[in-house]
Protein backbone atom coordinates (compact mmCIF):
# COMPACT_ATOMS: atom_id res chain seq x y z
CA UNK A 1 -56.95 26.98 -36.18
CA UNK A 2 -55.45 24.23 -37.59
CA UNK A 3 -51.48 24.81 -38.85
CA UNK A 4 -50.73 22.69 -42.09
CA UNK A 5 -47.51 20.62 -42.14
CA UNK A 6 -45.88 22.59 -44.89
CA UNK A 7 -46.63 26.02 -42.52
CA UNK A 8 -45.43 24.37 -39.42
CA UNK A 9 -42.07 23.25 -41.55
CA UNK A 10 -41.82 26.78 -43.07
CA UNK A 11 -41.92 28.22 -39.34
CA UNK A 12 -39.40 25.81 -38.28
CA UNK A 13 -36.66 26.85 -41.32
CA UNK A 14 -37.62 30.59 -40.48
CA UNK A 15 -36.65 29.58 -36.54
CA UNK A 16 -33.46 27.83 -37.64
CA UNK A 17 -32.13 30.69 -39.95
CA UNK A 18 -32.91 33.09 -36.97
CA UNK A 19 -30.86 31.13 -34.52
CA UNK A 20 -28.30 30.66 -37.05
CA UNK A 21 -27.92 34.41 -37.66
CA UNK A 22 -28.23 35.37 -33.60
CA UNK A 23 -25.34 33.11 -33.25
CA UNK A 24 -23.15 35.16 -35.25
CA UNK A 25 -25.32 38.65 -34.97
CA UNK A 26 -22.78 41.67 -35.97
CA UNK A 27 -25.53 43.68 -33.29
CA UNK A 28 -23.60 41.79 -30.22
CA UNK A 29 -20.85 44.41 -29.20
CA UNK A 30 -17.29 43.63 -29.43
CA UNK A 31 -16.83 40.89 -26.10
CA UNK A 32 -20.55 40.69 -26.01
CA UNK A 33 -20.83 37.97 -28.12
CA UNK A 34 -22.65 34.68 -26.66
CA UNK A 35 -20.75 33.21 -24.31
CA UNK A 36 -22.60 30.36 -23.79
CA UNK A 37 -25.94 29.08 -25.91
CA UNK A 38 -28.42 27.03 -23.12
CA UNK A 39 -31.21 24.88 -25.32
CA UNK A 40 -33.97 23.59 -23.64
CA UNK A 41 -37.15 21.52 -24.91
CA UNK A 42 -38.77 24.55 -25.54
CA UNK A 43 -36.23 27.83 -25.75
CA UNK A 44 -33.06 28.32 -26.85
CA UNK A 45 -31.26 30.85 -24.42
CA UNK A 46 -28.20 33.43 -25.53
CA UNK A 47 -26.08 34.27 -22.56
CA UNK A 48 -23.93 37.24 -23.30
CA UNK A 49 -21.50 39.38 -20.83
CA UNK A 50 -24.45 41.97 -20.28
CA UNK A 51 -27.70 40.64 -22.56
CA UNK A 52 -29.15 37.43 -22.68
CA UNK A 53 -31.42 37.01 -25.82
CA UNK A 54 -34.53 33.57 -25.58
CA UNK A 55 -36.05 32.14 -28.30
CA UNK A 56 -39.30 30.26 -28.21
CA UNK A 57 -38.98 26.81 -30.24
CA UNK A 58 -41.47 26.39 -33.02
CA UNK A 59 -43.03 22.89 -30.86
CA UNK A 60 -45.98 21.70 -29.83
CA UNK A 61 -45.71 20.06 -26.56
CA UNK A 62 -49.57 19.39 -26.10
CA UNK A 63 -49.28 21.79 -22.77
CA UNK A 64 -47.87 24.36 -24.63
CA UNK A 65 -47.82 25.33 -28.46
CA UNK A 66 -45.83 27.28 -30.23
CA UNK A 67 -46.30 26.79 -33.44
CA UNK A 68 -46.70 30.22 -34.99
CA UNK A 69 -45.09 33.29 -34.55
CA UNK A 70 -47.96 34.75 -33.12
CA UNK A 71 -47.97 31.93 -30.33
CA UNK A 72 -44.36 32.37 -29.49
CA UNK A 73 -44.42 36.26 -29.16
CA UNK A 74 -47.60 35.75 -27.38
CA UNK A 75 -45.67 33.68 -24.77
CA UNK A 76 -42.82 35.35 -24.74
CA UNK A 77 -44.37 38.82 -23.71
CA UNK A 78 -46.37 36.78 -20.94
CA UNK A 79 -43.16 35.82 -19.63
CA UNK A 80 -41.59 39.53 -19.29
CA UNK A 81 -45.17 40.35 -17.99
CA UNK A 82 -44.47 37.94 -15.43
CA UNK A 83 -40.71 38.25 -14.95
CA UNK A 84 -41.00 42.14 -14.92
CA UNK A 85 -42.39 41.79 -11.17
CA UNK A 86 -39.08 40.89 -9.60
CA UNK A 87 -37.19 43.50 -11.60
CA UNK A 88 -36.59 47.06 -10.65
CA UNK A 89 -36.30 48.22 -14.11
């Protein structure tokens, strides 16, 4: 399916306000806030004291696309999938 330029620049505004309002989420505990904020090409990564919170980019790489919502949490629960076999819990 082919994403339109208006939907891909609607689903990068929805991305921005999201890390935006992670950045300053009342949710983090008090001293739990980020402590540091690690962006890559394709994730930006929220390191707190005991959480760490990723988010998927909206890009399209060509070896990797995600686009849509649906693409990123597609990706993203492939990744606990695979993390989750070196971790106990």
């Amino acid at each position: 399916m082919t994403v339109s330029k208006a939907e891909q620049d609607a689903e990068v505004q929805q991305w921005l306000q999201m890390f935006g309002a992670l950045q300053h989420c009342p949710d983090w505990e008090p001293g739990e806030m980020p402590i540091e904020i690690i962006k890559t090409h394709i994730s930006v990564v929220f390191l707190g004291q005991r959480h760490v919170l990723k988010l998927k980019k909206p890009v399209n790489l060509g070896f990797l696309d995600y686009t849509s919502l649906e693409k990123r949490l597609g990706a993203c629960r492939a990744e606990v999938e695979l993390n989750s076999r070196l971790c106990s819990d």
